[in-house]
C-alpha atoms as a PDB file:
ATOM      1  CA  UNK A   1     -17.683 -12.192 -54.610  1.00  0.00           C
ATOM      2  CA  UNK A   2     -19.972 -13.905 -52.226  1.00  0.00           C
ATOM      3  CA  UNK A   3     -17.035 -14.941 -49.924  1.00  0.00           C
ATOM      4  CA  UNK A   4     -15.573 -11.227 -49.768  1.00  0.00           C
ATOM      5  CA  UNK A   5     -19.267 -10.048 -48.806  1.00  0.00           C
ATOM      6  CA  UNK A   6     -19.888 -12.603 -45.952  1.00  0.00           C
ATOM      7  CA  UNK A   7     -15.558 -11.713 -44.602  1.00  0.00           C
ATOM      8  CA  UNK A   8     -16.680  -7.928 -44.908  1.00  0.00           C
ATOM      9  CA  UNK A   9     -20.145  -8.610 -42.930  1.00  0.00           C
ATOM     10  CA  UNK A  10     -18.025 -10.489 -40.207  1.00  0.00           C
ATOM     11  CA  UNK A  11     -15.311  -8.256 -39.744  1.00  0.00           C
ATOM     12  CA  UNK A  12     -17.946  -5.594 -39.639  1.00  0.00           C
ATOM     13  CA  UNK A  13     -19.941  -7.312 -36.772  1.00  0.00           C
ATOM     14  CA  UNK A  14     -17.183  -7.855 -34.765  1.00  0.00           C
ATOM     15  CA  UNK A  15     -16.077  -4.688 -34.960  1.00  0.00           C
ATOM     16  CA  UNK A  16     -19.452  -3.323 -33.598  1.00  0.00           C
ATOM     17  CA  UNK A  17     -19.639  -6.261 -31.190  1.00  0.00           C
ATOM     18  CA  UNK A  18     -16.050  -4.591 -29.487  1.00  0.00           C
ATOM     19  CA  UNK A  19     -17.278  -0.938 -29.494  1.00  0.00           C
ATOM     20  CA  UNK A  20     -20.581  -2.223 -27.793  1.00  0.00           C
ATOM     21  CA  UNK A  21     -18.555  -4.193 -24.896  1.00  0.00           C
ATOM     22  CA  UNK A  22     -16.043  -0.854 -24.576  1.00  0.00           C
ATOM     23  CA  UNK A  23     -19.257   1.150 -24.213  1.00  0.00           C
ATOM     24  CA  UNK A  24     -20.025  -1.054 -21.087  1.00  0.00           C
ATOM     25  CA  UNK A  25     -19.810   0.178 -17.983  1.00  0.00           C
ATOM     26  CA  UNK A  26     -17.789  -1.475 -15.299  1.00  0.00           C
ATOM     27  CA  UNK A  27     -16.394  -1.282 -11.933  1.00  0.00           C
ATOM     28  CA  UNK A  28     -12.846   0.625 -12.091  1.00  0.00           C
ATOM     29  CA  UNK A  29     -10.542   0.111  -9.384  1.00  0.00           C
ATOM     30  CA  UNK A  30      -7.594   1.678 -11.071  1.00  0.00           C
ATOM     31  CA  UNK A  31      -6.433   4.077  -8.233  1.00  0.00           C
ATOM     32  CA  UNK A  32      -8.253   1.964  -5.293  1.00  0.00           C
ATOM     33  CA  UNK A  33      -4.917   1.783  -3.350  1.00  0.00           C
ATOM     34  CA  UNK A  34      -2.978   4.135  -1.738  1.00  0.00           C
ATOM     35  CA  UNK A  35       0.469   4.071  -0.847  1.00  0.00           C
ATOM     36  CA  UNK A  36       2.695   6.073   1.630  1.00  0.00           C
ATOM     37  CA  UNK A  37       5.817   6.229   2.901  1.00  0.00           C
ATOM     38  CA  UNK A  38       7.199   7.160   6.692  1.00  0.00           C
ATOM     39  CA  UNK A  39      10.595   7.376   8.135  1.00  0.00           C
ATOM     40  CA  UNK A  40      10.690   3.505   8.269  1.00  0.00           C
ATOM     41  CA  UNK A  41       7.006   2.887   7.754  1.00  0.00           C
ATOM     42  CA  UNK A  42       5.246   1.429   4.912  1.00  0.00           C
ATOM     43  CA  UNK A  43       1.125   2.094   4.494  1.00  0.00           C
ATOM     44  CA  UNK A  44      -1.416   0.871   1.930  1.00  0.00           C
ATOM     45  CA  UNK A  45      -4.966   2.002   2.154  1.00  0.00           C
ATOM     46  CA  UNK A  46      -7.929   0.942   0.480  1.00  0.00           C
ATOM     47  CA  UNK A  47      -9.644   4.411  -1.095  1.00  0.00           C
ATOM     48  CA  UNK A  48     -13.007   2.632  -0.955  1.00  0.00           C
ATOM     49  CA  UNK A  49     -13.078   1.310   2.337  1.00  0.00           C
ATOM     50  CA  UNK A  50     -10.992   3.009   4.484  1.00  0.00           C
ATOM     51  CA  UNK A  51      -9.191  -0.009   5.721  1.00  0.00           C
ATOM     52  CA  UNK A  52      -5.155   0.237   6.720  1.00  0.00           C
ATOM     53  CA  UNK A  53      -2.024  -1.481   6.836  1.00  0.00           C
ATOM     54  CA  UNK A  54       1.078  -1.235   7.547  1.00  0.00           C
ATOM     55  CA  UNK A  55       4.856  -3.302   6.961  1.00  0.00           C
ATOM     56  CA  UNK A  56       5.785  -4.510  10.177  1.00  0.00           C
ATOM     57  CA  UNK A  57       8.022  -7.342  11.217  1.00  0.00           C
ATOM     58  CA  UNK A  58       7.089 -10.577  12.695  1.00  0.00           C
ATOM     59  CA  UNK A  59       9.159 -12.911  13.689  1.00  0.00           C
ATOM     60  CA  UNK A  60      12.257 -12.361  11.392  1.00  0.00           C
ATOM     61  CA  UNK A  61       9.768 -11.364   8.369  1.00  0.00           C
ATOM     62  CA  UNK A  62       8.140  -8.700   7.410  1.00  0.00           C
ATOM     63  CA  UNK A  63       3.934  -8.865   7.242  1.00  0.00           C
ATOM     64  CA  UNK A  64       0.945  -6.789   6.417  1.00  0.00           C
ATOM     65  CA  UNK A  65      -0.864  -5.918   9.560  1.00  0.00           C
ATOM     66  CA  UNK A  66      -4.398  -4.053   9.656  1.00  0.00           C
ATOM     67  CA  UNK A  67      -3.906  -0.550  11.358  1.00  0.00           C
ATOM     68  CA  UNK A  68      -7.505   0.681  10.750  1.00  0.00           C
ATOM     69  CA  UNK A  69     -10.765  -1.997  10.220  1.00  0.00           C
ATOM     70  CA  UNK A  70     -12.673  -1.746   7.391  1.00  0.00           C
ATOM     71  CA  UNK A  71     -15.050   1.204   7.777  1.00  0.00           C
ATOM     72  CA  UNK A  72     -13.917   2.363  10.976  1.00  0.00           C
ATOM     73  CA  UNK A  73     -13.065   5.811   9.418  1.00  0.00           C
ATOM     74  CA  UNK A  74     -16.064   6.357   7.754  1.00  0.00           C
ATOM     75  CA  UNK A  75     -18.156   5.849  10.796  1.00  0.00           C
ATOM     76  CA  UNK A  76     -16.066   7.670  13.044  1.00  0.00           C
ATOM     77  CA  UNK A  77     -16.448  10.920  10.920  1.00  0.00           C
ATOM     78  CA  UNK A  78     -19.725  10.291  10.258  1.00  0.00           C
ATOM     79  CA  UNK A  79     -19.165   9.277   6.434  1.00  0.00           C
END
């Protein structure tokens, strides 16, 4: 009986010790990236900082260049 009380006393606390890290909070950045689509354009923007690229080719391969610096948006519309 002693064994079944010390399992059910583990289980237990580990089962509080998950709902107390879920309960945590934590930086999200589900969604921080943005994606569009032009004619034969390809964008990606970072929702947080305002910084831009786009798909362009270089050299025989295509590469990520920066269309808009970090922050540059924000501080040109006074965000």
């Amino acid at each position: 009986m002693k064994d079944i009380k010390s399992f059910l006393i583990g289980f237990l606390m580990c089962a509080c010790m998950f709902l107390f890290m879920g309960q945590m909070e934590g930086t999200n950045y589900s969604g921080r990236y943005e994606l569009g689509v032009n004619n034969d354009n390809l964008y990606a923007m970072d929702k947080m900082t305002g910084q831009t690229w786009y798909r362009a080719e270089h050299d025989g391969e295509l590469v990520w260049k920066e269309s808009v610096k970090r922050y540059q948006f924000r501080n040109k519309f006074g965000y």
